[in-house]
Protein backbone atom coordinates (compact mmCIF):
# COMPACT_ATOMS: atom_id res chain seq x y z
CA UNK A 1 -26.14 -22.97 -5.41
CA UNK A 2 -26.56 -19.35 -6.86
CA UNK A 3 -23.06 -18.48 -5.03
CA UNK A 4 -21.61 -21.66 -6.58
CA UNK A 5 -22.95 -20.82 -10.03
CA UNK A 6 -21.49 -17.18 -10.25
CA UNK A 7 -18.10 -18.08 -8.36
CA UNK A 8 -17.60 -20.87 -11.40
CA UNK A 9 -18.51 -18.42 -14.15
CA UNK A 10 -16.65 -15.58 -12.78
CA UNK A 11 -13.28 -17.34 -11.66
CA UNK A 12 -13.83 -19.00 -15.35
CA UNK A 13 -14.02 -16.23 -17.31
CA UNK A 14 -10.90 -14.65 -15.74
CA UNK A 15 -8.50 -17.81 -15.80
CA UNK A 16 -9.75 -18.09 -19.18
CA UNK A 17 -8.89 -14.92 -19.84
CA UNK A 18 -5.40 -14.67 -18.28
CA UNK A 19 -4.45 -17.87 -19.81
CA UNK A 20 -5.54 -17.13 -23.34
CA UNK A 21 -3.26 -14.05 -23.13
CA UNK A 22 0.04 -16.22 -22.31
CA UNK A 23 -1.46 -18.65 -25.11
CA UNK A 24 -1.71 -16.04 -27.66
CA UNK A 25 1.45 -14.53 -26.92
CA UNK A 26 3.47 -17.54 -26.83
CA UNK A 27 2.24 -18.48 -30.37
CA UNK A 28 2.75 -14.96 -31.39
CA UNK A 29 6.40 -15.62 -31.07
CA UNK A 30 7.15 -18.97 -31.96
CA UNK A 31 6.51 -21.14 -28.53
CA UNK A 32 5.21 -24.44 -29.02
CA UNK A 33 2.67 -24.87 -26.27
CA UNK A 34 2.24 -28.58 -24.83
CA UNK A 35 -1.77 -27.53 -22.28
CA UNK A 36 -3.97 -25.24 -21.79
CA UNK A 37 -5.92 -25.92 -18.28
CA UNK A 38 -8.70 -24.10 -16.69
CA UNK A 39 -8.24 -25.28 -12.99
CA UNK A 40 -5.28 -27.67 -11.32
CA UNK A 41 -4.91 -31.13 -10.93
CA UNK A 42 -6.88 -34.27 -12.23
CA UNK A 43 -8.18 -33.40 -15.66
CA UNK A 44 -12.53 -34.02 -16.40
CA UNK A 45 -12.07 -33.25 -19.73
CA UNK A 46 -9.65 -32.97 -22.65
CA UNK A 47 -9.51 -33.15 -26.47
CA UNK A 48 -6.01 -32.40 -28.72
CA UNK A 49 -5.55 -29.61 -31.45
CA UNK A 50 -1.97 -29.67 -32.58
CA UNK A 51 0.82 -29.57 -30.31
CA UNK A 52 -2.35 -28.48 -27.38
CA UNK A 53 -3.75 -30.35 -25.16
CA UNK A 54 -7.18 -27.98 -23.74
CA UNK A 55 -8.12 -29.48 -20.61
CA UNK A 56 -10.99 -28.64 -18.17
CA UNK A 57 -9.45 -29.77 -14.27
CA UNK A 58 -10.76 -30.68 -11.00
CA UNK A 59 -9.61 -27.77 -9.15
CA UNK A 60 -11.85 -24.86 -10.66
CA UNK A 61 -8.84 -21.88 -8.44
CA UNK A 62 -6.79 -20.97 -11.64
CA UNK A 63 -5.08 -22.30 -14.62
CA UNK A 64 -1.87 -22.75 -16.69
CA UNK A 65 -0.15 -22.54 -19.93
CA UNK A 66 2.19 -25.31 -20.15
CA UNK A 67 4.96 -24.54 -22.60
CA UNK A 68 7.91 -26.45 -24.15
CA UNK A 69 11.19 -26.02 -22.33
CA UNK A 70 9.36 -23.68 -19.75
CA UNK A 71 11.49 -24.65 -17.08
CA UNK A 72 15.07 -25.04 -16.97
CA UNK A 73 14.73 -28.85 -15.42
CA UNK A 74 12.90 -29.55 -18.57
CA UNK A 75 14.03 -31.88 -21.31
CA UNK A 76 15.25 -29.23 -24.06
CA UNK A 77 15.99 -30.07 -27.30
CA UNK A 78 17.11 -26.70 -28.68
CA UNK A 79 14.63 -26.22 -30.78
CA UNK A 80 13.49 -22.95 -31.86
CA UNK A 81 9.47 -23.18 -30.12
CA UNK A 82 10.80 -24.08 -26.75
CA UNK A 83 10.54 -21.08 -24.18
CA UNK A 84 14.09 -20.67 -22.80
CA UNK A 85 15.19 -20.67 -26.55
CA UNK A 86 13.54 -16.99 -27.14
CA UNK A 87 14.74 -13.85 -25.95
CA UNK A 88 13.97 -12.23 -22.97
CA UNK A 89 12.05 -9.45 -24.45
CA UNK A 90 10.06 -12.61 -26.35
CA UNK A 91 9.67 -14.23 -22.91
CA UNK A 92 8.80 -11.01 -21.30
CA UNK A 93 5.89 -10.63 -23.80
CA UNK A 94 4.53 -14.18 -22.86
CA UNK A 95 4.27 -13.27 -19.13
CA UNK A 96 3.20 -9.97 -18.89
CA UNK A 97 0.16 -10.96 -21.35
CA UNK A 98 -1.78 -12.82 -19.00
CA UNK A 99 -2.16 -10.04 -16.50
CA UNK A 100 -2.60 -7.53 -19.00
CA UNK A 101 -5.29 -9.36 -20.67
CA UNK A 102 -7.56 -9.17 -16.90
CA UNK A 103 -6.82 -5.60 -17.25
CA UNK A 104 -8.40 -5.53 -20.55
CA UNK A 105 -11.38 -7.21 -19.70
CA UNK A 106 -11.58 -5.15 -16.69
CA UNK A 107 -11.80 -1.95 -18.95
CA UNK A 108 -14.03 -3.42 -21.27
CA UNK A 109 -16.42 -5.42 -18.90
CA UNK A 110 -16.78 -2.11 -16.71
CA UNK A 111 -17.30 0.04 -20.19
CA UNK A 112 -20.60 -2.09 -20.88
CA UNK A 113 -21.98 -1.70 -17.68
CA UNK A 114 -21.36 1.82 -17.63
CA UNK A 115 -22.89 1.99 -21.06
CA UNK A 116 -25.65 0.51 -19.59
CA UNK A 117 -26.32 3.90 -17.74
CA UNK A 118 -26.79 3.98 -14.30
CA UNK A 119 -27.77 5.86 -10.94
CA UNK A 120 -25.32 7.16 -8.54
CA UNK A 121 -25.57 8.85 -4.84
CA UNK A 122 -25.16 12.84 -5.75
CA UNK A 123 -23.66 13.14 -2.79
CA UNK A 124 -20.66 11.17 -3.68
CA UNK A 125 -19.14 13.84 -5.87
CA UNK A 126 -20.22 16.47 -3.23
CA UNK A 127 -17.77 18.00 -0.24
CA UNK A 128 -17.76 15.86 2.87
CA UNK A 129 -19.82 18.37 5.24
CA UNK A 130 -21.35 15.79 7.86
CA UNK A 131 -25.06 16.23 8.30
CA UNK A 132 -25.39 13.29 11.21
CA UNK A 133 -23.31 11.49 13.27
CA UNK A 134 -24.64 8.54 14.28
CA UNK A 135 -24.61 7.70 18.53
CA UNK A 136 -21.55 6.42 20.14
CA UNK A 137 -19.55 6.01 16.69
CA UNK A 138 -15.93 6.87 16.37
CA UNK A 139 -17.07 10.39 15.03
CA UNK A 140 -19.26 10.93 18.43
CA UNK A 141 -16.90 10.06 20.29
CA UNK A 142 -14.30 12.24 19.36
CA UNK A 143 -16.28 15.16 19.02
CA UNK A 144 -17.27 15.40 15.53
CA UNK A 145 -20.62 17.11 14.81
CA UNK A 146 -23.18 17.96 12.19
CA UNK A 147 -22.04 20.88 10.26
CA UNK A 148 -18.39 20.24 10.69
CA UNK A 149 -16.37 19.51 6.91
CA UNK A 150 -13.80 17.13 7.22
CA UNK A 151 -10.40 18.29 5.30
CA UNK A 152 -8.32 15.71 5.65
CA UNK A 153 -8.08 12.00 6.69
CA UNK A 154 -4.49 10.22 7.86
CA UNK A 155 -2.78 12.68 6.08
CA UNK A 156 -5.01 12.67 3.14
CA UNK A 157 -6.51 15.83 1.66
CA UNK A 158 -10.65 14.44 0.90
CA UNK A 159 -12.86 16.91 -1.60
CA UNK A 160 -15.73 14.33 -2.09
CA UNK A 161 -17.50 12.14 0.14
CA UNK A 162 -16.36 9.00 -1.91
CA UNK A 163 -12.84 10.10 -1.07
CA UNK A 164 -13.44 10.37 2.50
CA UNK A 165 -15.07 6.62 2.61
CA UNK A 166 -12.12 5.72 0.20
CA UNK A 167 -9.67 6.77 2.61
CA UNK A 168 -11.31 5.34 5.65
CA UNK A 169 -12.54 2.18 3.93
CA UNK A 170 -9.13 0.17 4.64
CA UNK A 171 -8.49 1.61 8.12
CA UNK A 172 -10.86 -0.01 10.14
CA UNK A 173 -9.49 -0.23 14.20
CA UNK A 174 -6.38 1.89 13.04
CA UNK A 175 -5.60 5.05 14.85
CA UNK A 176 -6.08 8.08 12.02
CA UNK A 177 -5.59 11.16 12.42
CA UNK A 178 -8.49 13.14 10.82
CA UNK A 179 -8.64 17.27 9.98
CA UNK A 180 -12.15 18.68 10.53
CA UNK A 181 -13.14 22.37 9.98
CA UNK A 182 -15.94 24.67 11.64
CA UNK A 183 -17.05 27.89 12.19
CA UNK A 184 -14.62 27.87 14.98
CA UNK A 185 -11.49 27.10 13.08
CA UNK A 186 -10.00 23.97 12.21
CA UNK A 187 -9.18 20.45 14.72
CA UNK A 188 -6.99 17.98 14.49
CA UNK A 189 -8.38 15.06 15.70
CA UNK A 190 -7.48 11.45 16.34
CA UNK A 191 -9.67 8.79 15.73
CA UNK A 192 -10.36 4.97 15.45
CA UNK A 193 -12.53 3.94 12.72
CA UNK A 194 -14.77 1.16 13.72
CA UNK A 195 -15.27 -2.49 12.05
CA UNK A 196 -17.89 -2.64 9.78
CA UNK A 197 -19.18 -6.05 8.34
CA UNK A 198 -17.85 -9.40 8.13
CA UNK A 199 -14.90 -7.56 5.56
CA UNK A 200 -13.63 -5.54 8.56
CA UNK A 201 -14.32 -2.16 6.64
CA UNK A 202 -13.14 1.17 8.58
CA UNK A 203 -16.09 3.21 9.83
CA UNK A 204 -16.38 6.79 11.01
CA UNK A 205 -20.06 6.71 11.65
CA UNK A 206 -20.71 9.99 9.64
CA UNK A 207 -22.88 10.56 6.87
CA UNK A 208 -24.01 13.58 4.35
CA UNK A 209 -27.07 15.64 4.76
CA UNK A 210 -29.04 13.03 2.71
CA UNK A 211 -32.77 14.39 1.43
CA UNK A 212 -34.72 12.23 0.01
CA UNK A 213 -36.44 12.22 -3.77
CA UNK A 214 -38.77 10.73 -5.77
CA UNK A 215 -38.41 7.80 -7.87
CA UNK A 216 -42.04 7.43 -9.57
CA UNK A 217 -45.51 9.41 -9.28
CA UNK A 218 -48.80 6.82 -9.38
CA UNK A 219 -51.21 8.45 -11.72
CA UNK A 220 -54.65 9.45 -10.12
CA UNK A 221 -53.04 9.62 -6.53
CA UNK A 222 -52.63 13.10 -4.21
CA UNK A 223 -48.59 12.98 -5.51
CA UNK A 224 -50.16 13.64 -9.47
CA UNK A 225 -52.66 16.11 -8.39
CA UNK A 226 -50.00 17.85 -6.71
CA UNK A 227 -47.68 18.04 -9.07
CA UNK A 228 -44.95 16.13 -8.00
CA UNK A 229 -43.22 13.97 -10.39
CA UNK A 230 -40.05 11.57 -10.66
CA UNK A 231 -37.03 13.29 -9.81
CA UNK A 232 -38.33 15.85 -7.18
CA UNK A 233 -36.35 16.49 -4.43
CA UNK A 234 -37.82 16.81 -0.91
CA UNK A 235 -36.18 19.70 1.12
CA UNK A 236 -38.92 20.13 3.92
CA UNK A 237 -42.03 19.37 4.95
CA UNK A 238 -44.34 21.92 7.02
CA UNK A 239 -40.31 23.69 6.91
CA UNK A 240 -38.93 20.82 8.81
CA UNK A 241 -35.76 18.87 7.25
CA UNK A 242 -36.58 15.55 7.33
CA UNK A 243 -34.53 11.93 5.97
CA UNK A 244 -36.80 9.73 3.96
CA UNK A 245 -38.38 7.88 6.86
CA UNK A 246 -39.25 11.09 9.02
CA UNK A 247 -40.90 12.00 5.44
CA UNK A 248 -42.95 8.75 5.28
CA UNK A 249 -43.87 8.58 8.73
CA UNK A 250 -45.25 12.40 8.14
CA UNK A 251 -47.58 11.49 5.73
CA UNK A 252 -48.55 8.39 7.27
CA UNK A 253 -49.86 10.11 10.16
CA UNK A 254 -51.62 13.29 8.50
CA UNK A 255 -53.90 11.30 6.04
CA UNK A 256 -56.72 13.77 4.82
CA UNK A 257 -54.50 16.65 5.91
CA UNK A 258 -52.68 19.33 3.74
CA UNK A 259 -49.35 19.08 4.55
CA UNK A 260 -46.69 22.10 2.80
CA UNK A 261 -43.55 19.87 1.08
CA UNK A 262 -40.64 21.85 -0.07
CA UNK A 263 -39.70 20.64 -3.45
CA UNK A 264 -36.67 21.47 -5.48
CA UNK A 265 -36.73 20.50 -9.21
CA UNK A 266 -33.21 21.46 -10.71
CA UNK A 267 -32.06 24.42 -9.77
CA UNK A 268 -35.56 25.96 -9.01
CA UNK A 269 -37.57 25.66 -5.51
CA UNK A 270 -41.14 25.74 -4.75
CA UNK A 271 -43.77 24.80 -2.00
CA UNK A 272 -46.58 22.72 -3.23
CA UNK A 273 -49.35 21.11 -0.59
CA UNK A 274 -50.53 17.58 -1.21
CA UNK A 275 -53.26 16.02 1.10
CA UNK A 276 -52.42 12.15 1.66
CA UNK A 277 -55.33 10.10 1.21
CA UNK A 278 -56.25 7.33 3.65
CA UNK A 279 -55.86 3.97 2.85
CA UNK A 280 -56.26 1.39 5.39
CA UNK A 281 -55.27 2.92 8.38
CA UNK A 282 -52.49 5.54 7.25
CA UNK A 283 -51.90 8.29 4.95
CA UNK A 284 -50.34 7.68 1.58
CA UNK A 285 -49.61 10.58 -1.23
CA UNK A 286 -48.97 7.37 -4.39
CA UNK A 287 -44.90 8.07 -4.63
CA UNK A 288 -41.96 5.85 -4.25
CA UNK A 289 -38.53 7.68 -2.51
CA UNK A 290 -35.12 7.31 -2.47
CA UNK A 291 -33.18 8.20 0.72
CA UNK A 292 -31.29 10.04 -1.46
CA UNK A 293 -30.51 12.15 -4.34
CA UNK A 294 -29.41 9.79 -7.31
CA UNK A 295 -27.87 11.47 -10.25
CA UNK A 296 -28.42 9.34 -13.89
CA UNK A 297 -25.18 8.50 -15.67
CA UNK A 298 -26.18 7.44 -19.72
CA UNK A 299 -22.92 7.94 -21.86
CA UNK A 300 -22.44 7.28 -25.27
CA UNK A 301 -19.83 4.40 -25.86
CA UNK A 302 -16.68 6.39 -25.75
CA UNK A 303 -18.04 7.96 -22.51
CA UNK A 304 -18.29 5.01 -21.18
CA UNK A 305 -14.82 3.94 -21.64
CA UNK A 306 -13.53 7.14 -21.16
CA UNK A 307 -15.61 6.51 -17.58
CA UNK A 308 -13.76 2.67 -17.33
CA UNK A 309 -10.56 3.90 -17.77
CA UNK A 310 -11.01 6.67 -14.95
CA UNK A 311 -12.99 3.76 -12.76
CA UNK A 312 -10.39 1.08 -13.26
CA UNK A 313 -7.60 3.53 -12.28
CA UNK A 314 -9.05 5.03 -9.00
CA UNK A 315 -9.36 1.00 -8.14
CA UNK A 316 -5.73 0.54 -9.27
CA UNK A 317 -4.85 3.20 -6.59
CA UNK A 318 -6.74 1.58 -3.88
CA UNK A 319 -5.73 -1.67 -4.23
CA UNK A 320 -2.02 -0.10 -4.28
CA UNK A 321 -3.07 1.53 -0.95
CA UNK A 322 -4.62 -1.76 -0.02
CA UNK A 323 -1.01 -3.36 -0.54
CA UNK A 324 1.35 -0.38 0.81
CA UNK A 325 -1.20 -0.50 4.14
CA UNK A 326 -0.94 -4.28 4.36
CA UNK A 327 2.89 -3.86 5.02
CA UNK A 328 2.85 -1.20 7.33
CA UNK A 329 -0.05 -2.50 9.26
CA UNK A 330 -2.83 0.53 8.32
CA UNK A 331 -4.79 -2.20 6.66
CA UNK A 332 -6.18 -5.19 8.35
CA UNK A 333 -5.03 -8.85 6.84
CA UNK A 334 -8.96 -9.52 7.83
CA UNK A 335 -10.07 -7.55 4.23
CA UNK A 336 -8.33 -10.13 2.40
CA UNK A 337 -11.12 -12.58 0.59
CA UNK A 338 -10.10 -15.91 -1.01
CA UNK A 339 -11.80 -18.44 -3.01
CA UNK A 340 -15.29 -18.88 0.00
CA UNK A 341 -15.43 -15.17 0.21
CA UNK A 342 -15.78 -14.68 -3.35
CA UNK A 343 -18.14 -17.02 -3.54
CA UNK A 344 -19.90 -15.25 -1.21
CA UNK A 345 -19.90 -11.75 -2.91
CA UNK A 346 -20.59 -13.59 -6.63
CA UNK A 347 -23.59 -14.56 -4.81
CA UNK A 348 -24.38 -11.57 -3.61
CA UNK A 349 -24.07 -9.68 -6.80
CA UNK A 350 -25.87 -12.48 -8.50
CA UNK A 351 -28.57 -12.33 -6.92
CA UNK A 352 -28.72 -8.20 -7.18
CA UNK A 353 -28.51 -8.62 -11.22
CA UNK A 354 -25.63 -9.51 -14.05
CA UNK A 355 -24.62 -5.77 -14.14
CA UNK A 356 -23.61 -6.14 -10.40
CA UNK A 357 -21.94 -9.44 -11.36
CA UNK A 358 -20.13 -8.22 -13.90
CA UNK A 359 -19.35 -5.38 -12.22
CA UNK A 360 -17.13 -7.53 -9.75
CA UNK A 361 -15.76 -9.55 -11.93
CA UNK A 362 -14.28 -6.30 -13.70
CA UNK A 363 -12.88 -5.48 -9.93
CA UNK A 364 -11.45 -8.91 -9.36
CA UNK A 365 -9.97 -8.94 -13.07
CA UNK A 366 -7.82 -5.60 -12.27
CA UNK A 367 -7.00 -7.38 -8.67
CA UNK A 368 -6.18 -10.32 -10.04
CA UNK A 369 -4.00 -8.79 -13.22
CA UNK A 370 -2.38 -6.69 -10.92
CA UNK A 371 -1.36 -9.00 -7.62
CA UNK A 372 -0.16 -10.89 -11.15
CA UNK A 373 2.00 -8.42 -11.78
CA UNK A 374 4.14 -8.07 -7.81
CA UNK A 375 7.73 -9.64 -8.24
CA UNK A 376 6.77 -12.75 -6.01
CA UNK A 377 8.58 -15.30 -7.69
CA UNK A 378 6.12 -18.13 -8.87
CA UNK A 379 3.54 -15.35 -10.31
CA UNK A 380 4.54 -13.87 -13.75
CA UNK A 381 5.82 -10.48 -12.04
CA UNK A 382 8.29 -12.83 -10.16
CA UNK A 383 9.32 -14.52 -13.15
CA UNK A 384 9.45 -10.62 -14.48
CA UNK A 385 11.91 -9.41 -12.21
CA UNK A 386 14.18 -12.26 -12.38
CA UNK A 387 14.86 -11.92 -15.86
CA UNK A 388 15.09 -8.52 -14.84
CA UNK A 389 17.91 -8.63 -12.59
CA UNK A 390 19.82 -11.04 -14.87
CA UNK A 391 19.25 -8.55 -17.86
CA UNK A 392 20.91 -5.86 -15.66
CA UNK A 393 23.37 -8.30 -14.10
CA UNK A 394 24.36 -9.59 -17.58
CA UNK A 395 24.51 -12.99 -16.51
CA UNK A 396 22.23 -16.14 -16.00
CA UNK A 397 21.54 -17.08 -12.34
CA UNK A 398 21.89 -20.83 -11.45
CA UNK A 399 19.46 -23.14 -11.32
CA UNK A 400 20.08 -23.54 -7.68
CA UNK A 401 19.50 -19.79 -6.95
CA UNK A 402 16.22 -19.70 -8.99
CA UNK A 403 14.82 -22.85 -6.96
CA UNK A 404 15.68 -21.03 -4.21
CA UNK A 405 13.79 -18.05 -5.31
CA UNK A 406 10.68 -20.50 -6.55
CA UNK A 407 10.48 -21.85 -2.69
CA UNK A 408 10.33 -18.27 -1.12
CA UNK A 409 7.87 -17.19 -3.79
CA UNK A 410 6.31 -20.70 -2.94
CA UNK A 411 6.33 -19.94 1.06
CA UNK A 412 4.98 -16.51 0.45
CA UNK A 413 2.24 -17.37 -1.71
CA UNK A 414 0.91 -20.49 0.83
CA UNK A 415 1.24 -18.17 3.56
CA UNK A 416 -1.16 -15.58 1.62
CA UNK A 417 -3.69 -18.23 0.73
CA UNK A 418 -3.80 -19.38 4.52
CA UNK A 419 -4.78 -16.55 6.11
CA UNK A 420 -7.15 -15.78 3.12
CA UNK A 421 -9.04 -19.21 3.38
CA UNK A 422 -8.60 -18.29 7.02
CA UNK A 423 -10.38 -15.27 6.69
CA UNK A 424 -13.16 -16.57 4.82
CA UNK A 425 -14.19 -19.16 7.22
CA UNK A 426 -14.45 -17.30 9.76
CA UNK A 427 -17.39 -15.08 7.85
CA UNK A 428 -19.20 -18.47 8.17
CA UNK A 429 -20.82 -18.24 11.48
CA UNK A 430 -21.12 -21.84 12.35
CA UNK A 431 -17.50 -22.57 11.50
CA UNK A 432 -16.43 -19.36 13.66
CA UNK A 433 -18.28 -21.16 16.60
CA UNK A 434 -15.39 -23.69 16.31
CA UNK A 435 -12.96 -21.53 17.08
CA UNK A 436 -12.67 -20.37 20.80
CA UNK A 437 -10.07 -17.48 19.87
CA UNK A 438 -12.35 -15.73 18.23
């Protein structure tokens, strides 16, 4: 039900969002507009203002904006409000509007969230020098070790971990060809990223040198007497490196023991001892951990948009990279999600909190405003380059050459949302039983 709830209030904030903009813009310019439905086919509910009809469908997977003399089959009168009677600058307005509007609300939604402040990985923004390599992953198996910094990844220079996982992310059972450097000189290596999830997401099965720190000090417990608080960074303990659960399981086992942690606070390092005292049957110091290093974002508004803008465009890039790989086969069809899968991940984020819900629904606006956008006639960037080509043509094309256009836009879109809905029911286990194949 949860999944349910958040798929209908995220796919009906953007549809209303994307239609509003074609709304708006057609009355900007003069275009009397006959509906306005959220959702396709048989309509629950209705009511009349004007020339409008507002309608709430059936079919809760999109929207329209019905317009006079839309189409050229239409009845036209030649009246001033009907669509084909404007310009094409006038019509070009109306269409691009609706995409651009889920690009606005992707800006804005993400700006609140950011302004929300938040905690991020440190490492993220930190060179990609592997600290483990996890046993019989794609990186093992090439050869990749602790230590080593990878350069480059299929062709890609990476300065940041997040590159490196952006880069790899869409990849998964592709051949790559990844650059790593040592003490020993530099190696080009080839590698296949493994599957990862139900998404099929590429995997080298590397990660950072990841140390883990503090979240929150109990009063009155060893931690406090210690002085350890929030925000402390474990480096060591008794000089060992250790992850967060070598860490716990330390403690746990020396209760009523002094055991030496290495600490760094900032930029400045110190030893302190801290004796874990027993309860129950282990040691326990009063301390929550992270696995590792968070840094705190908190900007001021324009910050924060100044942060969406930057956010929205490094997704604009990767779903670019998404699109460019789908056609030259880097990028699995299998990370394509329809209506099921996100279901699924509104659930997900749902259930996490509404600033991971909104969060997505800022993603899925910009992918939605910008698949909006491809020149695939039947979406608005079809209808876009059509009237295009005729303005640099000079001419009108038939009405038999733009049906003809409609159907392969028509073909192309069907075949999209078939191997999408494909996709997502095969993520349902007990549907995937069903199919042998598999």
């Amino acid at each position: 039900m949860t999944s349910l709830l958040a798929f209908v209030f995220v796919i009906g904030v953007l549809v209303f969002v994307h239609e509003l903009g074609h709304y708006l813009a057609a009355r900007r310019v003069g275009v009397r507009v006959l509906t306005f439905s959220l959702g396709f086919g048989p309509k629950l509910l209705r009511t009349q203002r004007g020339d409008t009809e507002f309608c709430v469908s059936a079919i809760p997977l999109g929207g329209y904006v019905r317009m006079a003399g839309e189409n050229p089959d239409d009845r036209r009168t030649g009246r001033d409000d009907e669509f084909l009677s404007k310009t094409k600058w006038e019509r070009f307005q109306i269409l691009i509007a609706g995409p651009a509007m889920n690009v606005v609300l992707a800006i804005v939604v993400m700006t609140g969230v950011l302004y929300q402040g938040a905690e991020v990985p440190a490492y993220e923004t930190q060179p990609p020098v592997v600290g483990t390599v996890a046993e019989g992953s794609a990186a093992d198996r090439v050869g990749i070790r602790a230590g080593d910094r990878v350069v480059s990844v299929a062709g890609r220079v990476v300065e940041t971990w997040e590159e490196l996982f952006r880069a790899v992310l869409p990849r998964a059972a592709r051949e790559i060809e990844v650059v790593v450097r040592n003490a020993g000189g530099e190696r080009v290596l080839r590698v296949t990223p493994d599957s990862q999830t139900q998404f099929e997401m590429g995997d080298l099965g590397i990660a950072p040198v990841l140390q883990p720190q503090i979240r929150s000090v109990a009063p009155g417990e060893p931690a406090e007497a210690a002085g350890i608080e929030a925000g402390d960074v474990i480096e060591a303990i008794e000089g060992d490196a250790v992850s967060s659960d070598e860490l716990v399981t330390r403690i746990n086992a020396h209760a009523e023991e002094p055991l030496r942690l290495s600490v760094r606070r900032g930029e400045s390092r110190r030893d302190v001892v801290v004796t874990p005292a027993l309860r129950g049957d282990v040691g326990l110091i009063g301390v929550s951990i992270s696995p590792f290093e968070v840094r705190t974002i908190e900007p001021g508004f324009f910050e924060a948009f100044q942060l969406s803008l930057a956010r929205n465009y490094e997704w604009s890039g990767l779903i670019f990279e998404t699109l460019v790989g789908l056609f030259t086969a880097e990028t699995s069809p299998r990370q394509l999600v329809g209506p099921l899968g996100i279901a699924q991940l509104s659930g997900g984020a749902a259930e996490i909190g509404l600033i991971a819900l909104l969060s997505l629904m800022s993603m899925i606006s910009l992918n939605l405003g910008i698949l909006n956008l491809l020149p695939i006639p039947v979406l608005d960037g079809g209808h876009i380059a059509i009237m295009a080509i005729e303005g640099v043509s000079r001419r009108d094309f038939s009405m038999r050459v733009k049906e003809r256009m409609l159907l392969v836009g028509f073909v192309a879109l069907m075949m999209l949302m078939v191997t999408v809905i494909y996709n997502d029911l095969t993520r349902i286990a007990w549907i995937e039983r069903f199919m042998p194949w598999r």
